[in-house]
N, C-alpha and C. Protein backbone atom coordinates (compact mmCIF):
# COMPACT_ATOMS: atom_id res chain seq x y z
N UNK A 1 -9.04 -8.37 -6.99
CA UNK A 1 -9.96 -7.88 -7.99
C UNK A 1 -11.16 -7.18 -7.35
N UNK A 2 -11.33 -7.64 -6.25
CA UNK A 2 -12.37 -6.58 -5.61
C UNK A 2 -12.47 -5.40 -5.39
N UNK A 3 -11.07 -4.87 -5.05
CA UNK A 3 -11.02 -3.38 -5.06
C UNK A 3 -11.07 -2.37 -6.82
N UNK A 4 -11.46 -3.32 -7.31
CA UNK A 4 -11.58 -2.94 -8.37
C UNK A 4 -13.16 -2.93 -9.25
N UNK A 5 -14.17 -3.81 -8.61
CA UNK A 5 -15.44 -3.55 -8.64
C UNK A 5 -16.14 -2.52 -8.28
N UNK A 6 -17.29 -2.48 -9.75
CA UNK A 6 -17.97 -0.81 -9.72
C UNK A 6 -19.39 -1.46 -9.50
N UNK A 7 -20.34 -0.48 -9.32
CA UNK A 7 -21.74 -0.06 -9.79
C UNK A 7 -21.70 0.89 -10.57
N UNK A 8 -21.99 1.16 -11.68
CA UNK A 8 -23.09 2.31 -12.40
C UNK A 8 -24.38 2.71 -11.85
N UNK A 9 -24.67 2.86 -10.98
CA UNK A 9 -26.53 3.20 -10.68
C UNK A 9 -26.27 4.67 -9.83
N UNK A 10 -24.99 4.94 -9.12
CA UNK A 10 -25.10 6.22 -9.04
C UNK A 10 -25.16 7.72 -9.52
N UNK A 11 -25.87 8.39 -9.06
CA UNK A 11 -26.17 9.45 -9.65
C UNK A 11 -24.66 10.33 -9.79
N UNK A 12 -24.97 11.34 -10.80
CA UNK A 12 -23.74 12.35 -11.01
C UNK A 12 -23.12 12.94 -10.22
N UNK A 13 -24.18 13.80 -9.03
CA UNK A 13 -23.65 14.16 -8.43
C UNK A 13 -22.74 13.36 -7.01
N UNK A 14 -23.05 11.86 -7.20
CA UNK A 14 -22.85 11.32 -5.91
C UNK A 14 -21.45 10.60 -6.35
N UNK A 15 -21.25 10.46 -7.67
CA UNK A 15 -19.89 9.98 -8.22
C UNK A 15 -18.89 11.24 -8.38
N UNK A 16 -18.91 12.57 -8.15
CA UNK A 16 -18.72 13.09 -8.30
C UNK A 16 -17.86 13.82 -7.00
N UNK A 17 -18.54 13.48 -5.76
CA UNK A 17 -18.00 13.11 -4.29
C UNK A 17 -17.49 12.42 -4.40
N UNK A 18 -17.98 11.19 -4.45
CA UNK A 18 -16.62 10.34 -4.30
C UNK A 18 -15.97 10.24 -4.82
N UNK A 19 -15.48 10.99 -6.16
CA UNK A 19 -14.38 11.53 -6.60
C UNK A 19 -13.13 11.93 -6.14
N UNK A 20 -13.77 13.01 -5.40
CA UNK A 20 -13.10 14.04 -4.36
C UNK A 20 -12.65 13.37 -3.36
N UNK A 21 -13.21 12.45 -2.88
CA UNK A 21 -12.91 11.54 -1.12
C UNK A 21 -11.57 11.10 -2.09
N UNK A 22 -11.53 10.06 -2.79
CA UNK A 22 -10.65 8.87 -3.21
C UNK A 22 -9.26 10.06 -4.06
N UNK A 23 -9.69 10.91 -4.52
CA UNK A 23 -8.37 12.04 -5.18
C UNK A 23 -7.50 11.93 -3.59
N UNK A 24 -8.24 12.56 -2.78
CA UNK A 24 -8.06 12.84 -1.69
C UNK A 24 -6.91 11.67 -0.79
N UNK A 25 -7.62 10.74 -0.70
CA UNK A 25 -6.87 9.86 -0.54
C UNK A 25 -6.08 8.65 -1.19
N UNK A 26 -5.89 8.98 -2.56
CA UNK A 26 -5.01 9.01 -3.43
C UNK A 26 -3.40 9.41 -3.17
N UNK A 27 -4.00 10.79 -3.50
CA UNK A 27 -2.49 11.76 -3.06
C UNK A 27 -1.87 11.20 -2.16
N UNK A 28 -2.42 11.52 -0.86
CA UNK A 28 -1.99 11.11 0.54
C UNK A 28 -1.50 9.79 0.32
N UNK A 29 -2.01 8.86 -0.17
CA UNK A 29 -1.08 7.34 -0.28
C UNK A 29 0.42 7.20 -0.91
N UNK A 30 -0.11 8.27 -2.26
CA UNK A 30 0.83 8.46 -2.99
C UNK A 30 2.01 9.22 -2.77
N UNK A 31 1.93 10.03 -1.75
CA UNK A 31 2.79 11.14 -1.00
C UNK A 31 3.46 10.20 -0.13
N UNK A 32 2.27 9.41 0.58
CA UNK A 32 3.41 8.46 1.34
C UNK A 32 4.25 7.41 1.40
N UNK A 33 4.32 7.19 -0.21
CA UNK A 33 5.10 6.00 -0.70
C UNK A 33 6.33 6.70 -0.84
N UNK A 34 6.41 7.56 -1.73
CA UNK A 34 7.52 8.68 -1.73
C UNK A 34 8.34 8.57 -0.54
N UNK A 35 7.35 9.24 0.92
CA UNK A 35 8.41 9.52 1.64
C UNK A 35 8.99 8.23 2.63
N UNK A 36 7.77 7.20 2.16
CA UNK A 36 8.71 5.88 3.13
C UNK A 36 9.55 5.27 2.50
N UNK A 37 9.51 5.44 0.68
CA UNK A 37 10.53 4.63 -0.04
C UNK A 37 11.93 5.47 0.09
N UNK A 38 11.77 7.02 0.27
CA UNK A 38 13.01 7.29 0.13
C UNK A 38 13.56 7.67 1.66
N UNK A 39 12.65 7.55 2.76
CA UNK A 39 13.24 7.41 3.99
C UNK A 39 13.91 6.16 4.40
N UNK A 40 13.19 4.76 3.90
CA UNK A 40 13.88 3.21 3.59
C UNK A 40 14.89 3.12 3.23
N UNK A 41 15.14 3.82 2.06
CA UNK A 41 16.61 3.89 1.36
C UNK A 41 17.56 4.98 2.15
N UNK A 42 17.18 6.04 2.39
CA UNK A 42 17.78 6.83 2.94
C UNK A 42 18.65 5.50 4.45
N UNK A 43 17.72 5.39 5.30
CA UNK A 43 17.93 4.83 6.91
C UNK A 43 18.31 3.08 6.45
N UNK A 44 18.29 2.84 5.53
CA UNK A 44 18.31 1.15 4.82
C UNK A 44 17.49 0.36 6.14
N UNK A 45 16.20 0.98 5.47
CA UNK A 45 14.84 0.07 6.66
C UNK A 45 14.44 -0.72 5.47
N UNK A 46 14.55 -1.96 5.69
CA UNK A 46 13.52 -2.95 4.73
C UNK A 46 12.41 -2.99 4.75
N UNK A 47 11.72 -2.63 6.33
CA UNK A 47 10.09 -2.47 6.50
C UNK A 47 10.02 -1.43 5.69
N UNK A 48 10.39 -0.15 5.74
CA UNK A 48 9.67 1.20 5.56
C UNK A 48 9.81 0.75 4.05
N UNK A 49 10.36 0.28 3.35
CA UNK A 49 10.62 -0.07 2.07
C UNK A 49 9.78 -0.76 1.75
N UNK A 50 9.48 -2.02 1.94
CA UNK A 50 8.45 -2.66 2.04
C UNK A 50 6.96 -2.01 2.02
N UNK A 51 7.03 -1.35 3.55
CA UNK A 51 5.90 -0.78 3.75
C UNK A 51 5.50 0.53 2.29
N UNK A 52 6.11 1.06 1.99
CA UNK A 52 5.59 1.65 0.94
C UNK A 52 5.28 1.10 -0.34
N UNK A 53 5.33 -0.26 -0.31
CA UNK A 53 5.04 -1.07 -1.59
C UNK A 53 3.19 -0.48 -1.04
N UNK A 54 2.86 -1.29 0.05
CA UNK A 54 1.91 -1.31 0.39
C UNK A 54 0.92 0.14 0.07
N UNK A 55 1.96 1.10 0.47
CA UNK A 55 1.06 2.59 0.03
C UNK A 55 1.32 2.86 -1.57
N UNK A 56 1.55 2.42 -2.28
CA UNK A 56 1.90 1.72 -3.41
C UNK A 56 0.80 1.45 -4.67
N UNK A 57 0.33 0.06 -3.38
CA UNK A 57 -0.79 -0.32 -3.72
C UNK A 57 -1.83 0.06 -3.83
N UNK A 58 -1.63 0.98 -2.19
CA UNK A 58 -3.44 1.27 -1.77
C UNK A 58 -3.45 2.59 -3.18
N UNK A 59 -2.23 3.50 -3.47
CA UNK A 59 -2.26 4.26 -4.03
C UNK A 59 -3.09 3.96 -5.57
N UNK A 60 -3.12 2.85 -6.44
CA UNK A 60 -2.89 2.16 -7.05
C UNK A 60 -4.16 1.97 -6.73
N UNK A 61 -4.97 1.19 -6.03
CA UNK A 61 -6.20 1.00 -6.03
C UNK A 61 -7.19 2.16 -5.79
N UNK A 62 -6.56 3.28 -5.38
CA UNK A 62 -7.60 4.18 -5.43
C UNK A 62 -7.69 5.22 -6.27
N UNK A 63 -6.99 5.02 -7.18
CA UNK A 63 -6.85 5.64 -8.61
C UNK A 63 -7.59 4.80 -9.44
N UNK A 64 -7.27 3.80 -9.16
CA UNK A 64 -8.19 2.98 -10.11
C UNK A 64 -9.69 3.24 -9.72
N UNK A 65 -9.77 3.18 -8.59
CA UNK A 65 -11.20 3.52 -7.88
C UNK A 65 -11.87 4.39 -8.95
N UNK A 66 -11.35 5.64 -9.17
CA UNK A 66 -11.73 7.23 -9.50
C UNK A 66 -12.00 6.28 -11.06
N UNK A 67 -11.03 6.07 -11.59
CA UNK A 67 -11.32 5.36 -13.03
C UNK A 67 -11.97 4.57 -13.44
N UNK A 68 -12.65 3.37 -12.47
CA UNK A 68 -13.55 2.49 -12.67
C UNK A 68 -14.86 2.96 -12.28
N UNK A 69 -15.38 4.09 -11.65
CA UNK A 69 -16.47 4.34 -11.29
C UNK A 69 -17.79 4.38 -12.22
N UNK A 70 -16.81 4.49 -13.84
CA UNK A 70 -18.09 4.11 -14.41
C UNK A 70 -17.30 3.09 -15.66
N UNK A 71 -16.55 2.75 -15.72
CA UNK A 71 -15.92 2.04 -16.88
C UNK A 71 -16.24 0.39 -16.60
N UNK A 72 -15.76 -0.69 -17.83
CA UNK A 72 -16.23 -2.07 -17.68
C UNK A 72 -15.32 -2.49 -17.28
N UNK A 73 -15.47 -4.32 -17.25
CA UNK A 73 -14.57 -5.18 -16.54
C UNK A 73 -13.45 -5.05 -16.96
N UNK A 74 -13.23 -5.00 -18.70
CA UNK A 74 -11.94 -5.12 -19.26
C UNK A 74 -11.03 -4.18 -18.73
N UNK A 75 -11.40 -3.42 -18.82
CA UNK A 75 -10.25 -2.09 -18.79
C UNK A 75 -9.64 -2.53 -16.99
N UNK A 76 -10.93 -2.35 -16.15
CA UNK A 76 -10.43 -2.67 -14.87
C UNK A 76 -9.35 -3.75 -14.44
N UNK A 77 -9.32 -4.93 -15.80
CA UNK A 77 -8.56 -6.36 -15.59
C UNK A 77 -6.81 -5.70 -15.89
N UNK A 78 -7.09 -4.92 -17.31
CA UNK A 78 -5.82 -4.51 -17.77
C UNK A 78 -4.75 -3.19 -16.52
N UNK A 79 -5.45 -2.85 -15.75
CA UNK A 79 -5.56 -1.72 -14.91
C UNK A 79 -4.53 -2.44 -13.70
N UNK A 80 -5.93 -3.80 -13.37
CA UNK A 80 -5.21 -5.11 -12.81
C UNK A 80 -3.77 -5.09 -12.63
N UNK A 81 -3.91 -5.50 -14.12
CA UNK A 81 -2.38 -6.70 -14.41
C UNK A 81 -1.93 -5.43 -14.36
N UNK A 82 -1.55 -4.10 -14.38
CA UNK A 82 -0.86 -3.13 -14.33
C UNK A 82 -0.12 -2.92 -12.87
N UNK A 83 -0.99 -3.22 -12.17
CA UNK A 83 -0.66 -3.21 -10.59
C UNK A 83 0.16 -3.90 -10.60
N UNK A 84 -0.62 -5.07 -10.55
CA UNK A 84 -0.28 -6.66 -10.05
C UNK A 84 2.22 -6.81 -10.33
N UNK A 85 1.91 -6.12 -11.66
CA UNK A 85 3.41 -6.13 -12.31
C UNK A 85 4.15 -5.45 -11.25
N UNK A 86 4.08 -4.59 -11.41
CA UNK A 86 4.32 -3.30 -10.47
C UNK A 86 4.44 -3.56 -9.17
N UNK A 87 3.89 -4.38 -8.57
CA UNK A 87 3.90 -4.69 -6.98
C UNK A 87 4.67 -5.76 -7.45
N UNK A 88 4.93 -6.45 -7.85
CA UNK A 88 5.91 -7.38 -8.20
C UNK A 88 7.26 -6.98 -8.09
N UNK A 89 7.35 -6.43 -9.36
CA UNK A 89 9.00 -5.18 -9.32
C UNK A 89 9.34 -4.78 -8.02
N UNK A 90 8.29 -4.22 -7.62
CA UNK A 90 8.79 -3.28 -5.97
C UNK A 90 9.00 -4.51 -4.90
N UNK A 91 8.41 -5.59 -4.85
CA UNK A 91 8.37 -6.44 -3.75
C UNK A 91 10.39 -7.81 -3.95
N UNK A 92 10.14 -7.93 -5.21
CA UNK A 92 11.49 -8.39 -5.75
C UNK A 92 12.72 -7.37 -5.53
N UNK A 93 12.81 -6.05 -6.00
CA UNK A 93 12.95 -4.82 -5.23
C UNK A 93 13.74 -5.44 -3.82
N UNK A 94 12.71 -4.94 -2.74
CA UNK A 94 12.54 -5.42 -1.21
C UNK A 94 13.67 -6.40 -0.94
N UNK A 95 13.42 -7.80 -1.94
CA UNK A 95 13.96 -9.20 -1.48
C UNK A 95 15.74 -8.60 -1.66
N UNK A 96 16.05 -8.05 -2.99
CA UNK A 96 16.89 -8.03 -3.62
C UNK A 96 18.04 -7.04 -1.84
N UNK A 97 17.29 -6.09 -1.48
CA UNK A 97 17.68 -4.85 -0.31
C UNK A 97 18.20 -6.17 0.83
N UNK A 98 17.18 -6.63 1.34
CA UNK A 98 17.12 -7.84 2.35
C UNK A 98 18.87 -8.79 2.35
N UNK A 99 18.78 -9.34 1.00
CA UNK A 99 20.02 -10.20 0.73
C UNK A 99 21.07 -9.03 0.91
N UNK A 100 21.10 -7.98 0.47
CA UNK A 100 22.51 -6.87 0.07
C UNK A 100 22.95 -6.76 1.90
N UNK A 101 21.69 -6.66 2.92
CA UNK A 101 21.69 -6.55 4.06
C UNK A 101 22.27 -7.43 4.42
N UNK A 102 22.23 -8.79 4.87
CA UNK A 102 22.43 -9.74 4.85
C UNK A 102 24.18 -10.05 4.77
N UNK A 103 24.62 -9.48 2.84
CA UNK A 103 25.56 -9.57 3.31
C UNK A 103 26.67 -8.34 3.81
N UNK A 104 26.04 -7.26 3.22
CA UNK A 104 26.39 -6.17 4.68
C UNK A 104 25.62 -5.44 5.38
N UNK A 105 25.76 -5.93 6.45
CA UNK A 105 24.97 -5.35 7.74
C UNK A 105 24.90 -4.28 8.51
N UNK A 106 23.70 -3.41 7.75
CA UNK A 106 23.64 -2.43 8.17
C UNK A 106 22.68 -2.18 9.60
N UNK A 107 22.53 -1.60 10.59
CA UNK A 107 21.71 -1.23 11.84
C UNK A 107 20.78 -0.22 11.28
N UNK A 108 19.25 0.09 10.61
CA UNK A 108 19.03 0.90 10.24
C UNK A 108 18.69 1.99 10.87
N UNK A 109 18.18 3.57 11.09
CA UNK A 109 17.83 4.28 11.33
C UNK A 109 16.48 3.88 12.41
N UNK A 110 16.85 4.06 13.85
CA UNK A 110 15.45 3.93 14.48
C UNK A 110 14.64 5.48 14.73
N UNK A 111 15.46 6.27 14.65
CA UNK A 111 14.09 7.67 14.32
C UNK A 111 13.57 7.54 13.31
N UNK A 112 14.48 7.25 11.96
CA UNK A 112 13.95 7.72 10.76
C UNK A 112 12.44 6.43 10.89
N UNK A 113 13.01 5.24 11.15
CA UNK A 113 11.71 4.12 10.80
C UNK A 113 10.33 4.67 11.90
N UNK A 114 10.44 4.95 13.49
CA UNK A 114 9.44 5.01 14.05
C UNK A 114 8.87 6.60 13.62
N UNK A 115 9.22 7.39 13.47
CA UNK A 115 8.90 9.01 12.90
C UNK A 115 8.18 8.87 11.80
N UNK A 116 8.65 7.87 10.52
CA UNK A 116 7.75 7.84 9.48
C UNK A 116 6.85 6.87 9.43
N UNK A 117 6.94 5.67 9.99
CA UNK A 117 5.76 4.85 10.82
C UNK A 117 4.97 5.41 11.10
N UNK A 118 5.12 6.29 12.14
CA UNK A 118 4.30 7.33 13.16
C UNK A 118 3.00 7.79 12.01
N UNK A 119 3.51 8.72 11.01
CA UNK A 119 3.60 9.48 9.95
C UNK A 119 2.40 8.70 9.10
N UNK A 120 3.01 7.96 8.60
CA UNK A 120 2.14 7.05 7.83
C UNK A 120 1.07 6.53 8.97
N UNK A 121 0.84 5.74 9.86
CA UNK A 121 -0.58 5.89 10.40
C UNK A 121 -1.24 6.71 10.64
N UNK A 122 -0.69 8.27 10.27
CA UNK A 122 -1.51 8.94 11.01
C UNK A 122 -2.54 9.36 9.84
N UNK A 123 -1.77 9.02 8.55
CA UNK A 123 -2.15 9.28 7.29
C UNK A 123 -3.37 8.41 7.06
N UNK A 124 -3.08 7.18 6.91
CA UNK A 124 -3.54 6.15 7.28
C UNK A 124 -5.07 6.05 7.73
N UNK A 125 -4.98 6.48 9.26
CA UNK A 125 -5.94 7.05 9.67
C UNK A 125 -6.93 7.65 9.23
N UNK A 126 -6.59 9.19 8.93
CA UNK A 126 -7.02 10.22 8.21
C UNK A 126 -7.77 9.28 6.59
N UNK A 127 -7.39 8.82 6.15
CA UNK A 127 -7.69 8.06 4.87
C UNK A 127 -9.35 6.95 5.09
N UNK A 128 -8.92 5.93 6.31
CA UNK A 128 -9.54 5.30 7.08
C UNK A 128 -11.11 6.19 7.18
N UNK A 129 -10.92 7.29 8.00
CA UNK A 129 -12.17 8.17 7.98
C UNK A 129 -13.07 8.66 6.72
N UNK A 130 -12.33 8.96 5.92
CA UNK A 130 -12.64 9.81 5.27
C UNK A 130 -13.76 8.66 4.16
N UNK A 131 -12.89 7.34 4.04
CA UNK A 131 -13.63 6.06 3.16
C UNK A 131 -14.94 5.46 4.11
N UNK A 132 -14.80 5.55 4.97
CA UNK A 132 -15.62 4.92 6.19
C UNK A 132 -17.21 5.60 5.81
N UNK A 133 -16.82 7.00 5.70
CA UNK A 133 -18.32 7.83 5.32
C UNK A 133 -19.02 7.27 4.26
N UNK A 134 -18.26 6.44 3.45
CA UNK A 134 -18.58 6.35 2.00
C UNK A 134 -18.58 5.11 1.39
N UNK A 135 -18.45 4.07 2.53
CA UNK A 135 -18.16 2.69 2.54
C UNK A 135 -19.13 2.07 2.17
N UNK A 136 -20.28 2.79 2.26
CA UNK A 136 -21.92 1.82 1.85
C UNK A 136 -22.42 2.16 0.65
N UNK A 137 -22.01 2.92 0.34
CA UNK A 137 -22.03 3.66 -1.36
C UNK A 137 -22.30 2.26 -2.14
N UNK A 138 -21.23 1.47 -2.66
CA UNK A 138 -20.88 0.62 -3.11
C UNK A 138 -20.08 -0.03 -2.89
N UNK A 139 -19.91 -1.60 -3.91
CA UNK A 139 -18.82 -2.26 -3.06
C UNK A 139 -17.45 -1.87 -3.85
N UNK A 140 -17.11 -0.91 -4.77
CA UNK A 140 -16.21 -0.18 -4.99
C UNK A 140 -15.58 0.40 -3.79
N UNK A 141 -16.43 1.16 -3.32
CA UNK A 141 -15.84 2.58 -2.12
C UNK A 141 -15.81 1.12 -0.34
N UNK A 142 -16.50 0.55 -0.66
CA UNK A 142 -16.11 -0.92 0.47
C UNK A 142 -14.79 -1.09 0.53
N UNK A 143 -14.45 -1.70 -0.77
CA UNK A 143 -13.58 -2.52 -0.97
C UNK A 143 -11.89 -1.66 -0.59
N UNK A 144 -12.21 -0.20 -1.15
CA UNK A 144 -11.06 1.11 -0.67
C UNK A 144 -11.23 1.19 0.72
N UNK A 145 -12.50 0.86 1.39
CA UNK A 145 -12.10 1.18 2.76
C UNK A 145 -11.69 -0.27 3.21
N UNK A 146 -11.75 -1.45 2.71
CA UNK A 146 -11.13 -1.77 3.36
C UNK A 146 -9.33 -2.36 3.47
N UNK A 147 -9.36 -1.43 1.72
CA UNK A 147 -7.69 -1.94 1.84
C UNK A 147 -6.99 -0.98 2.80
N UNK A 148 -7.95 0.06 3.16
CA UNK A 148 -7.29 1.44 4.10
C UNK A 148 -7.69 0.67 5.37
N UNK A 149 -8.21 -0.19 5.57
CA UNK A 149 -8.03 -0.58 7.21
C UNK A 149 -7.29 -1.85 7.69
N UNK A 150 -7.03 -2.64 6.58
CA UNK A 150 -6.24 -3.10 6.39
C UNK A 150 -4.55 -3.09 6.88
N UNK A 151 -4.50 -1.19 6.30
CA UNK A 151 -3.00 -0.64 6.20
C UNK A 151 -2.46 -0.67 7.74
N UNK A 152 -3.70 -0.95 8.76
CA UNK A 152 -2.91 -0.24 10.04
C UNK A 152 -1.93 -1.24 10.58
N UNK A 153 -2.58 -3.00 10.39
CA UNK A 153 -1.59 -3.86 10.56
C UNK A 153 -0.13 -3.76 10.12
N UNK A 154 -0.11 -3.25 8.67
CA UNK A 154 1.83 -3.07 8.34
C UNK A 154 2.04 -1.52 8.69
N UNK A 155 1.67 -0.85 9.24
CA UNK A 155 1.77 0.28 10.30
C UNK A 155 2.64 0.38 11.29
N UNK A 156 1.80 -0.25 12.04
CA UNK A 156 1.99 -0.80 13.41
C UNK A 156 3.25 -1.56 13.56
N UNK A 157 3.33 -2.91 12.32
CA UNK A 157 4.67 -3.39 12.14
C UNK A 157 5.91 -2.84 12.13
N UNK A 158 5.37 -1.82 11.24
CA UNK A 158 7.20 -0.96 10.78
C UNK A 158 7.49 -0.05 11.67
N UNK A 159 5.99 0.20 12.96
CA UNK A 159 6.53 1.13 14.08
C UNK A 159 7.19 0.37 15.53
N UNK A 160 6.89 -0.85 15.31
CA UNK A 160 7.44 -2.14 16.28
C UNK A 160 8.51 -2.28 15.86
N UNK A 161 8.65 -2.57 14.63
CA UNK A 161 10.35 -2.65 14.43
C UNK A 161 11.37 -1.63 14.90
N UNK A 162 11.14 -0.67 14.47
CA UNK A 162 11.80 0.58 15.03
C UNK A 162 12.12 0.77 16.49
N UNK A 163 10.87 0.31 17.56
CA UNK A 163 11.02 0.29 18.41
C UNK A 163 12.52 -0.85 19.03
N UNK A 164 11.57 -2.09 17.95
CA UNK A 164 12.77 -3.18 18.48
C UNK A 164 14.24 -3.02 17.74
N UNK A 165 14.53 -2.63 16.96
CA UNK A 165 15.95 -2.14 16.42
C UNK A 165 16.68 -1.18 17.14
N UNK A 166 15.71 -0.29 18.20
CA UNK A 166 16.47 0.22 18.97
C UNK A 166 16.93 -0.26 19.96
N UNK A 167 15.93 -1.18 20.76
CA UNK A 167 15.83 -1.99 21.93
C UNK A 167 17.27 -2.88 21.78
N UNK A 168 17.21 -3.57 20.60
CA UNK A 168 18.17 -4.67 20.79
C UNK A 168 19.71 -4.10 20.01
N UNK A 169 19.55 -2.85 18.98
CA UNK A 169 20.59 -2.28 18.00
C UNK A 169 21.04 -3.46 17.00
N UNK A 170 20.06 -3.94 16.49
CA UNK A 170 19.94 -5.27 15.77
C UNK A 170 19.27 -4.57 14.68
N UNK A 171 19.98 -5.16 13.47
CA UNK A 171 18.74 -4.82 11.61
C UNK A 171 17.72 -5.74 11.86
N UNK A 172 17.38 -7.14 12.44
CA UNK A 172 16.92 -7.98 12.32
C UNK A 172 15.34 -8.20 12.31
N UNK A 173 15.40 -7.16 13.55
CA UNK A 173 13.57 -6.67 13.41
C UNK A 173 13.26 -6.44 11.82
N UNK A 174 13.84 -5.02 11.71
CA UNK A 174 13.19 -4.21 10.57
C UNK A 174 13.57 -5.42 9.55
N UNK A 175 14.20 -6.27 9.22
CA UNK A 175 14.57 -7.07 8.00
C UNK A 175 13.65 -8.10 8.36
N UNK A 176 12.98 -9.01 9.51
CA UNK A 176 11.80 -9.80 9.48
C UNK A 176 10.76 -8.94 8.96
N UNK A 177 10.70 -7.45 9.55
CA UNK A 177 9.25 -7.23 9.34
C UNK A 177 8.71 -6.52 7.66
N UNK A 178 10.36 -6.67 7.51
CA UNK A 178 10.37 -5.81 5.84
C UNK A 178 9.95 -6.94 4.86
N UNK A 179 10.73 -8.65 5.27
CA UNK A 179 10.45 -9.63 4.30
C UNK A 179 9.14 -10.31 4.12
N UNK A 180 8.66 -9.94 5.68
CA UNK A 180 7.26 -10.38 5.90
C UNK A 180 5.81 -9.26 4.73
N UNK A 181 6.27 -8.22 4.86
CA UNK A 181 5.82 -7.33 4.17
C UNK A 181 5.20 -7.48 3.06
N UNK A 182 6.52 -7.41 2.34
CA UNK A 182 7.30 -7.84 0.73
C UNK A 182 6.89 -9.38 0.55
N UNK A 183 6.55 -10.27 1.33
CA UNK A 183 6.31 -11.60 1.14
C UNK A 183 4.73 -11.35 0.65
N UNK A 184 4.10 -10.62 1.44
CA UNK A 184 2.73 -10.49 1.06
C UNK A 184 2.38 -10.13 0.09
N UNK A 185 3.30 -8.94 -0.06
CA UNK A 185 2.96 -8.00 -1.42
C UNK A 185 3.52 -8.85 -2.98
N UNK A 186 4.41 -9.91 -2.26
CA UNK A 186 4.32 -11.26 -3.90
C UNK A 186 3.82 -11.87 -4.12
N UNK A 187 2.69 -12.31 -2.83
CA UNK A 187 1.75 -13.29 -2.75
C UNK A 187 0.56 -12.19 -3.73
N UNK A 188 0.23 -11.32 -3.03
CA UNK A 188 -0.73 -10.86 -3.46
C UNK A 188 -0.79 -10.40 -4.91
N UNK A 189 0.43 -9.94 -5.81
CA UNK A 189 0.73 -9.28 -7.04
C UNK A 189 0.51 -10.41 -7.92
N UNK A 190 1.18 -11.49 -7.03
CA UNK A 190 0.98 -13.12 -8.53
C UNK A 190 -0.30 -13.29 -8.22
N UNK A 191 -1.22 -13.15 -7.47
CA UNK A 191 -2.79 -13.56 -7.31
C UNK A 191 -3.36 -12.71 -8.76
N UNK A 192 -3.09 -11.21 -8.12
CA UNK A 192 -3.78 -9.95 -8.78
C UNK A 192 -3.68 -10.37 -10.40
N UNK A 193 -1.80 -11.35 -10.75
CA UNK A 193 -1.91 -10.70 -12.29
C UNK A 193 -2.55 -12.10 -12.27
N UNK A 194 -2.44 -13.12 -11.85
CA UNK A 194 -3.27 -14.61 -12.22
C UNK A 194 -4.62 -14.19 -12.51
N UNK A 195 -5.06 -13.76 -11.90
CA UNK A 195 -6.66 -12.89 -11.53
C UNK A 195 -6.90 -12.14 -13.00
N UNK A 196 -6.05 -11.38 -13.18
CA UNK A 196 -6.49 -10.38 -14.52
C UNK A 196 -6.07 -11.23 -15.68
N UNK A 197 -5.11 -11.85 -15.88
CA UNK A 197 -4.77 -12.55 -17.05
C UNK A 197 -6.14 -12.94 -17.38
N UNK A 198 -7.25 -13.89 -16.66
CA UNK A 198 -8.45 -14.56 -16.98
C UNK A 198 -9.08 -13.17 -17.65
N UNK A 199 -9.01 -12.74 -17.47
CA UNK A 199 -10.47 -10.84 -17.85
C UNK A 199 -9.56 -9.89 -18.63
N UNK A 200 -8.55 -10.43 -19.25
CA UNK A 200 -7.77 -9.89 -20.62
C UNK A 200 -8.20 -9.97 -21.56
């Protein structure tokens, strides 16, 4: 629920920037869920699958960002539980890929996972900066930078796996680091809608 807290006390023109920052890195989240969900499916990587729940999210919270900048609690709760569902679906999703793996075993793609790994931090990154300028604003534009710094830990993951799926020619990496992922992203979605149900 934090990334979902506003102030009203800024001026027009200064909500108006940070408009532009969070569109900005919006897209880019949103661009990169696209291409890790359908590079995941494409290479059957459970991380990269996973991992785009995560850009998913951040996508998801920084839309909401742009929308809560001047609106009340309610709307932000219903906005909430909108996520919260949604990261649910995609993370059950994940589990559902994991078992199909499981019982046929696929070796996934180690270019496709470390190339769009790569890809996505670099995005990542770029995102990272751009919130950082704007991080003291409020604890709105805080709270976006810090689900963007956040992102580099399941980054880094889905670019380790790749590494190690090649190393060993084992799914096993990318399927720990995909369930580990997806484990978070259920932990965190039943918090989010527990969280908003109360501010319905």
């Amino acid at each position: 629920m934090n990334c979902c807290d506003t102030e009203t006390n800024l001026s027009a023109e200064i909500i108006q920037k940070l408009k532009w920052v969070l569109y900005i890195v919006f897209f880019i989240n949103a661009g990169m869920f696209l291409v890790e969900l359908v590079g995941g499916i494409v290479s059957h990587s459970n991380a990269l699958i996973a991992d785009s729940l995560d850009m998913f999210g951040d996508a998801f919270i920084y839309g909401l960002s742009i929308f809560v900048l001047s609106k009340n609690h309610k709307i932000q709760a219903r906005a909430s539980l909108l996520k919260g569902v949604s990261m649910l679906l995609l993370g059950l999703y994940v589990l559902g890929e994991v078992v199909y793996k499981i019982i046929h075993p696929i070796v996934p793609s180690v270019n496709v996972i470390t190339m769009i790994g790569f890809l996505a931090l670099i995005a990542n990154a770029f995102c990272f900066f751009l919130l950082a300028r704007q991080k003291n604003r409020n604890i709105n534009m805080k709270s976006a930078w810090i689900c963007s710094r956040n992102d580099f830990y399941g980054n880094i993951s889905v670019i380790g796996a790749g590494f190690l799926v090649g190393y060993f020619n084992s799914m096993w990496p990318d399927t720990i680091v995909g369930l580990g992922i997806a484990g978070l992203a259920l932990y965190f979605s039943i918090e989010i809608i527990r969280e908003s149900k109360k501010h319905v």
